[in-house]
PDB file of N, CA and C in Angstrom:
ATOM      1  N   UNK A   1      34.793 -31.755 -14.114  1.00  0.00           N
ATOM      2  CA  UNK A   1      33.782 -31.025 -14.879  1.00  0.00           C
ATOM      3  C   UNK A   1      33.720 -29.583 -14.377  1.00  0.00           C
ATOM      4  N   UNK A   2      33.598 -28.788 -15.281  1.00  0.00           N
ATOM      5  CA  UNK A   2      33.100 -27.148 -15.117  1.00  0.00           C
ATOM      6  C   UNK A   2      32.187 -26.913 -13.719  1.00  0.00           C
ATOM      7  N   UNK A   3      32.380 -25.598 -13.065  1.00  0.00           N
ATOM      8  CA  UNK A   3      30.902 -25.494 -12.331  1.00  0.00           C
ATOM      9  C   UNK A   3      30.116 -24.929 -13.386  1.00  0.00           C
ATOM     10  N   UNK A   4      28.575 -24.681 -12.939  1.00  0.00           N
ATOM     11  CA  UNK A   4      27.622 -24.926 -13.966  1.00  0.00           C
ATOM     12  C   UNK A   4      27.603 -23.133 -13.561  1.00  0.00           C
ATOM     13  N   UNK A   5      28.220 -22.419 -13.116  1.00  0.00           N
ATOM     14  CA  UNK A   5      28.033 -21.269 -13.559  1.00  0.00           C
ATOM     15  C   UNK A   5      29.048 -20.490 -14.578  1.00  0.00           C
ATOM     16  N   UNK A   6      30.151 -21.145 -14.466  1.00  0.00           N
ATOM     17  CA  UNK A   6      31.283 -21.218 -15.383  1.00  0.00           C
ATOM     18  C   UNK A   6      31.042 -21.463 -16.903  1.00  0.00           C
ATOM     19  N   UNK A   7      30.612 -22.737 -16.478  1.00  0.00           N
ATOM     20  CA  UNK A   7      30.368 -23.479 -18.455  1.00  0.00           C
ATOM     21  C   UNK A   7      29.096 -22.071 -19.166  1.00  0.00           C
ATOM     22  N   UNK A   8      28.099 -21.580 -17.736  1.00  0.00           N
ATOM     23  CA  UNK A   8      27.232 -20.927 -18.407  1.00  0.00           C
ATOM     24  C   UNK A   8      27.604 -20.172 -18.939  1.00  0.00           C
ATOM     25  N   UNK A   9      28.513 -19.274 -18.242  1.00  0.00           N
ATOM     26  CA  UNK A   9      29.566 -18.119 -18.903  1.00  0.00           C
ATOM     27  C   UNK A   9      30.420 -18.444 -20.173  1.00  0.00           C
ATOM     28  N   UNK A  10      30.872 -19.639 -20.173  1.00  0.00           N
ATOM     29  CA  UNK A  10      31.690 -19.371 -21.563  1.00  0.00           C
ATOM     30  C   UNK A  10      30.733 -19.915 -22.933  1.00  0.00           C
ATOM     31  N   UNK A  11      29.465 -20.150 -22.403  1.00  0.00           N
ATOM     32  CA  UNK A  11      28.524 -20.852 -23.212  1.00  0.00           C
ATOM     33  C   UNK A  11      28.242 -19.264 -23.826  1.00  0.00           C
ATOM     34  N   UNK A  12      27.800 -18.292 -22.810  1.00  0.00           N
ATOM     35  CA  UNK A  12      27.156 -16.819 -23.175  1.00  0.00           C
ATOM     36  C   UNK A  12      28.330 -16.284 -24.048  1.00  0.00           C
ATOM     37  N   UNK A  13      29.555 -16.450 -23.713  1.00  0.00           N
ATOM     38  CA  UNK A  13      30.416 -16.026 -24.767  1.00  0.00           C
ATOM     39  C   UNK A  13      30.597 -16.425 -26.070  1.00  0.00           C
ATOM     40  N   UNK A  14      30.002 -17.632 -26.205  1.00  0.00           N
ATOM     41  CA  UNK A  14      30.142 -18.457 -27.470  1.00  0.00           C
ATOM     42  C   UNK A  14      29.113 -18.075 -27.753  1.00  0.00           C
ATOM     43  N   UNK A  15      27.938 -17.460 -27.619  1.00  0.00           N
ATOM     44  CA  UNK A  15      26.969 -17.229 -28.016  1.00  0.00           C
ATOM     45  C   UNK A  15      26.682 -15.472 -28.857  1.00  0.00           C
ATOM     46  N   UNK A  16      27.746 -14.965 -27.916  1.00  0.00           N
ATOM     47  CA  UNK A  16      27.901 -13.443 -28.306  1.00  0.00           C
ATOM     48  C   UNK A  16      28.970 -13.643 -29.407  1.00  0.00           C
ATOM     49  N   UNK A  17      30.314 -13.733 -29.424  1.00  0.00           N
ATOM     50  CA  UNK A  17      31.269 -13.851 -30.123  1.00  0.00           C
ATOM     51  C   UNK A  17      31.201 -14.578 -31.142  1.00  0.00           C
ATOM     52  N   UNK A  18      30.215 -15.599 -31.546  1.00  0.00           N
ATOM     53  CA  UNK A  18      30.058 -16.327 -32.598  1.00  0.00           C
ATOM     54  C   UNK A  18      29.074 -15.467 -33.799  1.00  0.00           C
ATOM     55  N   UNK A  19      29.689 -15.326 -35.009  1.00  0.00           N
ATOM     56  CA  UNK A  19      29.566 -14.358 -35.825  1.00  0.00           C
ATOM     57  C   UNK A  19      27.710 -14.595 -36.308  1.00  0.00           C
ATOM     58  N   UNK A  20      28.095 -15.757 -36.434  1.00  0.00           N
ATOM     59  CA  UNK A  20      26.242 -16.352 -36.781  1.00  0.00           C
ATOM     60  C   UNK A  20      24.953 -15.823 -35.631  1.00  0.00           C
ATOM     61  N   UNK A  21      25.033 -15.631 -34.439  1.00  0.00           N
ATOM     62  CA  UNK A  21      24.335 -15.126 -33.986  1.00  0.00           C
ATOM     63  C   UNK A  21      24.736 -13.884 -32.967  1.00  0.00           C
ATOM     64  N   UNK A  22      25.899 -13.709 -32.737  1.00  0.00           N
ATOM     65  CA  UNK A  22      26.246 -12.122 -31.974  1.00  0.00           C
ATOM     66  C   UNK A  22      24.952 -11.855 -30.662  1.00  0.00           C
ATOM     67  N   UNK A  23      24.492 -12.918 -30.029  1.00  0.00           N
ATOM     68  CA  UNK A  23      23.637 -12.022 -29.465  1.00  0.00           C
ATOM     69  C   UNK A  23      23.732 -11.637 -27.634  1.00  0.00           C
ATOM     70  N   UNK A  24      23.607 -11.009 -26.856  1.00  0.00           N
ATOM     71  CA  UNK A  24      23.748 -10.491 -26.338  1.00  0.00           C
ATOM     72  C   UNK A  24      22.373 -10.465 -25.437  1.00  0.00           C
ATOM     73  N   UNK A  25      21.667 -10.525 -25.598  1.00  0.00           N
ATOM     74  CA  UNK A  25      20.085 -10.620 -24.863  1.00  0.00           C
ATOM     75  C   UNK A  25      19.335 -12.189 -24.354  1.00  0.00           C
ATOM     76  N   UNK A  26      20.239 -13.376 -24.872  1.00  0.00           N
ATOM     77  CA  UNK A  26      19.965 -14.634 -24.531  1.00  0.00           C
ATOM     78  C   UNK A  26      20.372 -14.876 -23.127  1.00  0.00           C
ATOM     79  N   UNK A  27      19.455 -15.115 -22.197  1.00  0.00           N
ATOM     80  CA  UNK A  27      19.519 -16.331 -21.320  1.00  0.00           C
ATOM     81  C   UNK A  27      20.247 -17.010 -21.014  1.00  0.00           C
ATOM     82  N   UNK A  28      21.182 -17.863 -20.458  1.00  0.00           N
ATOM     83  CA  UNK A  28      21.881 -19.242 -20.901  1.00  0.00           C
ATOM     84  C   UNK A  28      21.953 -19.890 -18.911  1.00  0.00           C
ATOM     85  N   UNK A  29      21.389 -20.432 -18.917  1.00  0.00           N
ATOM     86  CA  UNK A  29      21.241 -21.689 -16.999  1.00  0.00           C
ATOM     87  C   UNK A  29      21.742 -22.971 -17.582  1.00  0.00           C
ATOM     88  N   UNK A  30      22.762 -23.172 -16.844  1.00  0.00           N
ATOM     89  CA  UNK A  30      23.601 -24.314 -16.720  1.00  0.00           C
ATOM     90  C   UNK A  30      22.575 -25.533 -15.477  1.00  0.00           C
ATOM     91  N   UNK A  31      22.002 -26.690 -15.100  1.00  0.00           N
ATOM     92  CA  UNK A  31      21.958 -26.913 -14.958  1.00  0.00           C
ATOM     93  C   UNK A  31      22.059 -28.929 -14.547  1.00  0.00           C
ATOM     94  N   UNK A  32      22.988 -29.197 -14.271  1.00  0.00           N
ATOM     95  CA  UNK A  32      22.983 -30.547 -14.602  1.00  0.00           C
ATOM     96  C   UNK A  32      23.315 -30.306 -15.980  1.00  0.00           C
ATOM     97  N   UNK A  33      22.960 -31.768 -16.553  1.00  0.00           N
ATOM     98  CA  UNK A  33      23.183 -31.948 -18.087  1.00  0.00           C
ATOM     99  C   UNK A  33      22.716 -31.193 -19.061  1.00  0.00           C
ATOM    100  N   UNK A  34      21.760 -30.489 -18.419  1.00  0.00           N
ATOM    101  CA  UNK A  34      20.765 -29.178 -19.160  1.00  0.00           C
ATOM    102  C   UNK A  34      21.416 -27.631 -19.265  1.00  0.00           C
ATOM    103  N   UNK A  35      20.758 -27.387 -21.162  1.00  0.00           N
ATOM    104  CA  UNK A  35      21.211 -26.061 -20.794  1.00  0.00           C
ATOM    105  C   UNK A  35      19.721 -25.709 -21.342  1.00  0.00           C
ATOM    106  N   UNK A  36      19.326 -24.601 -20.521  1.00  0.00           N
ATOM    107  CA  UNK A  36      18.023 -23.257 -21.066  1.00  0.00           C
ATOM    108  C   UNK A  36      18.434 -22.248 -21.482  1.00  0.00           C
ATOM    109  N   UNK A  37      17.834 -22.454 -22.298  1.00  0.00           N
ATOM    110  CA  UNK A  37      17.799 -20.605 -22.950  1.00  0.00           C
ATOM    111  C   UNK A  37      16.335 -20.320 -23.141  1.00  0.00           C
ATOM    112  N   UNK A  38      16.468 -18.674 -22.759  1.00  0.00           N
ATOM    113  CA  UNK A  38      15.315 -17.853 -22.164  1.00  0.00           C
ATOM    114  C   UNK A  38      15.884 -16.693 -23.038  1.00  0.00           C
ATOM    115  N   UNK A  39      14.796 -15.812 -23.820  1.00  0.00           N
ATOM    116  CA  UNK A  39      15.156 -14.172 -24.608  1.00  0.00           C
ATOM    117  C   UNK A  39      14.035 -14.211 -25.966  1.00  0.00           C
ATOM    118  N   UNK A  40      14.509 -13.495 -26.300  1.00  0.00           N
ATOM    119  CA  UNK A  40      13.893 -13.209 -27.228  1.00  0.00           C
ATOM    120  C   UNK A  40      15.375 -12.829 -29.069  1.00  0.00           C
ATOM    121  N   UNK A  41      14.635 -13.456 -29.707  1.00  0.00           N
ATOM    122  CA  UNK A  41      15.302 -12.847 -31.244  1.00  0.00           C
ATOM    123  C   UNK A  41      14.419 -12.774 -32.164  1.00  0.00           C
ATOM    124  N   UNK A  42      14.732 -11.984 -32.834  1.00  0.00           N
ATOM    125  CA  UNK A  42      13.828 -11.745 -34.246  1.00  0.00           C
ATOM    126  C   UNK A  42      13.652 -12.524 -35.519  1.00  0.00           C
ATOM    127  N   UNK A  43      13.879 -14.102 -35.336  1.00  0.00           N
ATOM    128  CA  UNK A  43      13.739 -14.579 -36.296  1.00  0.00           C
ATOM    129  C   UNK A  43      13.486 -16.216 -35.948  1.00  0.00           C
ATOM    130  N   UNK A  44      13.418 -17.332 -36.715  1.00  0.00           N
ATOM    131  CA  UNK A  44      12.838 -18.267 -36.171  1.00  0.00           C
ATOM    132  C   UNK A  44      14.504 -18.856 -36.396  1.00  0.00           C
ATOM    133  N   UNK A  45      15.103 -18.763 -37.898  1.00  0.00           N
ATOM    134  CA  UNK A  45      16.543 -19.222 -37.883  1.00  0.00           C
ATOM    135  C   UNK A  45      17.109 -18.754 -36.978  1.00  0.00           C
ATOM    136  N   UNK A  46      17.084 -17.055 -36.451  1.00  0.00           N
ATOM    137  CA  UNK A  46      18.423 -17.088 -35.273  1.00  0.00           C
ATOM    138  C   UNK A  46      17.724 -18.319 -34.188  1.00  0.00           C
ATOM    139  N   UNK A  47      17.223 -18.315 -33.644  1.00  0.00           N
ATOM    140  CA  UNK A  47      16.474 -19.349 -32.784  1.00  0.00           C
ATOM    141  C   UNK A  47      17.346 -20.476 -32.652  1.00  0.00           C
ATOM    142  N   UNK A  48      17.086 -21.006 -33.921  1.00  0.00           N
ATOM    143  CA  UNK A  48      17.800 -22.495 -34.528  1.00  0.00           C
ATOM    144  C   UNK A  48      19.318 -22.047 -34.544  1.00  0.00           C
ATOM    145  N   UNK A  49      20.117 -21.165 -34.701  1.00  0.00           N
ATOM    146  CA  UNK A  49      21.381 -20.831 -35.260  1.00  0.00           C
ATOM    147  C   UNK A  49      21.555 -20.929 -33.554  1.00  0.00           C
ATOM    148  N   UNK A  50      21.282 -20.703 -32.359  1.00  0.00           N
ATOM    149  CA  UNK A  50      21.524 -20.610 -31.275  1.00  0.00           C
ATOM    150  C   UNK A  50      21.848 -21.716 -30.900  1.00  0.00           C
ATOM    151  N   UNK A  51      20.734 -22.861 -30.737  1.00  0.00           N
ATOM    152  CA  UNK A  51      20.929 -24.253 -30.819  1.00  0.00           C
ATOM    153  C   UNK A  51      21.983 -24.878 -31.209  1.00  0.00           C
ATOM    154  N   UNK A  52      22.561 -24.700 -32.524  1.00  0.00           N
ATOM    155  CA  UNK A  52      23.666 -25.113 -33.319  1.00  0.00           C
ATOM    156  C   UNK A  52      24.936 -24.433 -32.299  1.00  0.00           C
ATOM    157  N   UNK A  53      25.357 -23.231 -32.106  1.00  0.00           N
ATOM    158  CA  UNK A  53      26.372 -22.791 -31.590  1.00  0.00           C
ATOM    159  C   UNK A  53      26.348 -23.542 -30.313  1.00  0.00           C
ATOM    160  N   UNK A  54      25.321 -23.484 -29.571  1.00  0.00           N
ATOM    161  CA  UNK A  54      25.692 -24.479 -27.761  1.00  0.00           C
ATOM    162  C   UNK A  54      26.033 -25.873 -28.389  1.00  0.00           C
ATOM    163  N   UNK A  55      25.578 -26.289 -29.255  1.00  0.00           N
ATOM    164  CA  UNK A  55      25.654 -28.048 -29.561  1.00  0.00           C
ATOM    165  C   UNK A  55      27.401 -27.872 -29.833  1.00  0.00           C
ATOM    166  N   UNK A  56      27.701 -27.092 -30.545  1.00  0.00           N
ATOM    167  CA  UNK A  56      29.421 -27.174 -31.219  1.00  0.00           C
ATOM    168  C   UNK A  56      30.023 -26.831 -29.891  1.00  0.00           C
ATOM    169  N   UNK A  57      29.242 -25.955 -28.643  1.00  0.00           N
ATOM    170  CA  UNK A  57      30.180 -25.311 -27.871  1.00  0.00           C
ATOM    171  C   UNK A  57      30.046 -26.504 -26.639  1.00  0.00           C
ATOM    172  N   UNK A  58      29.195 -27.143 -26.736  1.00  0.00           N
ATOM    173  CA  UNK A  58      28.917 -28.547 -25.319  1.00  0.00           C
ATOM    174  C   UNK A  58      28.435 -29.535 -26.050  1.00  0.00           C
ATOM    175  N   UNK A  59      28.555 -30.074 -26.559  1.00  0.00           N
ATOM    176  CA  UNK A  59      28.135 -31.460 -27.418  1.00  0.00           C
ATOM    177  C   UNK A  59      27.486 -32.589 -26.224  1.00  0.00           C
ATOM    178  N   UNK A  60      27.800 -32.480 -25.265  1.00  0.00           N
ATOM    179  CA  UNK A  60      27.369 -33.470 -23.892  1.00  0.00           C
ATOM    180  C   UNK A  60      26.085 -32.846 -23.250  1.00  0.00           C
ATOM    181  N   UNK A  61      25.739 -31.771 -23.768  1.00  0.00           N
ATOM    182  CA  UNK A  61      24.561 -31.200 -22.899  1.00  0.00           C
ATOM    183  C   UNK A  61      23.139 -31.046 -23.557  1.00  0.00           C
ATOM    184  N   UNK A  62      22.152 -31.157 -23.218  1.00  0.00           N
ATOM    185  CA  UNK A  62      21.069 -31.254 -23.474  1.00  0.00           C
ATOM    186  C   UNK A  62      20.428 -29.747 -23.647  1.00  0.00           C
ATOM    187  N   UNK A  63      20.025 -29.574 -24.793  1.00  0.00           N
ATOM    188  CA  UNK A  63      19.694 -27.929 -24.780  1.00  0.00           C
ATOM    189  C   UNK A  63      17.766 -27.633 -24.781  1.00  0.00           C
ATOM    190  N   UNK A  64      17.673 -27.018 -23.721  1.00  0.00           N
ATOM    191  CA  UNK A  64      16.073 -26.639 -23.697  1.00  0.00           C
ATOM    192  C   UNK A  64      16.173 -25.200 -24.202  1.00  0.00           C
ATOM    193  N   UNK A  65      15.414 -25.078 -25.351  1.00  0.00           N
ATOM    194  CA  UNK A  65      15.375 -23.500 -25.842  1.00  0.00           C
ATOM    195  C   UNK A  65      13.926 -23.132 -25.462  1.00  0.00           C
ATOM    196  N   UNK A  66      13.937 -21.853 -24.666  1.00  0.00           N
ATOM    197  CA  UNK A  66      12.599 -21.759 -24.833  1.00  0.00           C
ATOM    198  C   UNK A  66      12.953 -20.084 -25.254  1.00  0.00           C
ATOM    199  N   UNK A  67      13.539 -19.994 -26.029  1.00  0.00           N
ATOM    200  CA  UNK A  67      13.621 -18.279 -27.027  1.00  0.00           C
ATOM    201  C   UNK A  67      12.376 -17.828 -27.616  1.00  0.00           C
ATOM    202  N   UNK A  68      11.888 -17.238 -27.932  1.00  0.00           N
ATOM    203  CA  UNK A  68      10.477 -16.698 -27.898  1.00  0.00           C
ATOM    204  C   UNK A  68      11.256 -15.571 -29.321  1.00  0.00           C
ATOM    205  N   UNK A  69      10.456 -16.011 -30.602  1.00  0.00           N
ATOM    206  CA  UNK A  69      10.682 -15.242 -31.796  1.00  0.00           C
ATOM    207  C   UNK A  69       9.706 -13.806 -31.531  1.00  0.00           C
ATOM    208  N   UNK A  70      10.608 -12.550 -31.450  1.00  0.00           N
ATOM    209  CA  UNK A  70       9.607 -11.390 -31.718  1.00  0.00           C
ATOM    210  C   UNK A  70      10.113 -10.963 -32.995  1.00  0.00           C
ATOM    211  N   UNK A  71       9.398 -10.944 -33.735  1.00  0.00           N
ATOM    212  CA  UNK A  71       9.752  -9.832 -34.848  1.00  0.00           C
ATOM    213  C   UNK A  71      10.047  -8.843 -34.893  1.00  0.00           C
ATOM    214  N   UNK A  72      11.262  -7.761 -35.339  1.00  0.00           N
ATOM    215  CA  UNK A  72      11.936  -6.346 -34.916  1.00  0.00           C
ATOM    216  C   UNK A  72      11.242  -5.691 -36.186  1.00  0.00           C
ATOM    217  N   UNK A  73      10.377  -5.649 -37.153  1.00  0.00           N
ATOM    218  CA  UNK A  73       9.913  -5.047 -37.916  1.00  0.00           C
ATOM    219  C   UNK A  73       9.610  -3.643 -37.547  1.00  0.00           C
ATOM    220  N   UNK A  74       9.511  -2.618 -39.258  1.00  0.00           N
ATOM    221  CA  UNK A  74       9.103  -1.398 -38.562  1.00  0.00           C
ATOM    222  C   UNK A  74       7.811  -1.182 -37.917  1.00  0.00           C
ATOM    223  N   UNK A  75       7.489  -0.453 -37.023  1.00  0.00           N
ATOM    224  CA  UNK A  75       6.055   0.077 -36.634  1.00  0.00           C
ATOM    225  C   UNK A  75       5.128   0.051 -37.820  1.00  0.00           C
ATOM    226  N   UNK A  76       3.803  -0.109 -37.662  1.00  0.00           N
ATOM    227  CA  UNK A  76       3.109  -0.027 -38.292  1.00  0.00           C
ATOM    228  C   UNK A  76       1.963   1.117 -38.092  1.00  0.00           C
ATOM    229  N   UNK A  77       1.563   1.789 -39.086  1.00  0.00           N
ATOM    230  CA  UNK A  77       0.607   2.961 -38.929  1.00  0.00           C
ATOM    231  C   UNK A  77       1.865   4.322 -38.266  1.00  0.00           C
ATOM    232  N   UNK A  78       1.035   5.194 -37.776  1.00  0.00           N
ATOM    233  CA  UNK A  78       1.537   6.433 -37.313  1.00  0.00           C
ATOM    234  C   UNK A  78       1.523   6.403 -35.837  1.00  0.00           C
ATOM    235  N   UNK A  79       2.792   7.160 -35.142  1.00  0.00           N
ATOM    236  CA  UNK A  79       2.523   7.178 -33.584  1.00  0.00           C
ATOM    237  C   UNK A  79       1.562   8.437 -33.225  1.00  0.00           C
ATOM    238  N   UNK A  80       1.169   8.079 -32.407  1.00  0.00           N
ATOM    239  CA  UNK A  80       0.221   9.286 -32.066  1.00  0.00           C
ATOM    240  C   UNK A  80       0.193   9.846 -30.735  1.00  0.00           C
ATOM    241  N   UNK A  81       1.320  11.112 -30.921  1.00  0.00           N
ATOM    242  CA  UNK A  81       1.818  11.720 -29.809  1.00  0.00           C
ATOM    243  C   UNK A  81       0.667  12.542 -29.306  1.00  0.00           C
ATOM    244  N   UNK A  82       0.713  12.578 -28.094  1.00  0.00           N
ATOM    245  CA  UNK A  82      -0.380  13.599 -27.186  1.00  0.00           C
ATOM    246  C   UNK A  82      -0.081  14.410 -26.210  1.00  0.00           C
TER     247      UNK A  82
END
């Protein structure tokens, strides 16, 4: 079996390089049978689309997401420089 800092690494690559979510700001801890993810994305599907890519990329591992949806929307109101 992989070391669990290894699998984490090619997990983060499958996670960047995979066209469905490209992301770059996720988390990914290999632990035991467990994987976490920790970050933030702007949507509740990328969230779920994350999930899906580790399941195709480790099918044997147990995935804890704890990704936290922020919304990237524009600002709202005016900034108010001083």
């Amino acid at each position: 079996m992989e070391s669990e800092q290894y699998l984490a690494a090619n997990l983060r690559r499958a996670v960047a390089e995979d066209p469905r979510t490209a992301e770059l700001g996720i988390r990914i801890t290999v632990r035991g049978d467990n994987v976490m993810l920790s970050g933030d994305v702007a949507c509740a599907d990328r969230r779920a689309v994350l999930e899906e890519v580790l399941h195709e990329a480790a099918p044997q591992l147990k995935i804890l997401n704890d990704v936290r949806v922020t919304p990237a929307g524009e600002p709202e109101g005016e900034e108010d420089l001083r």
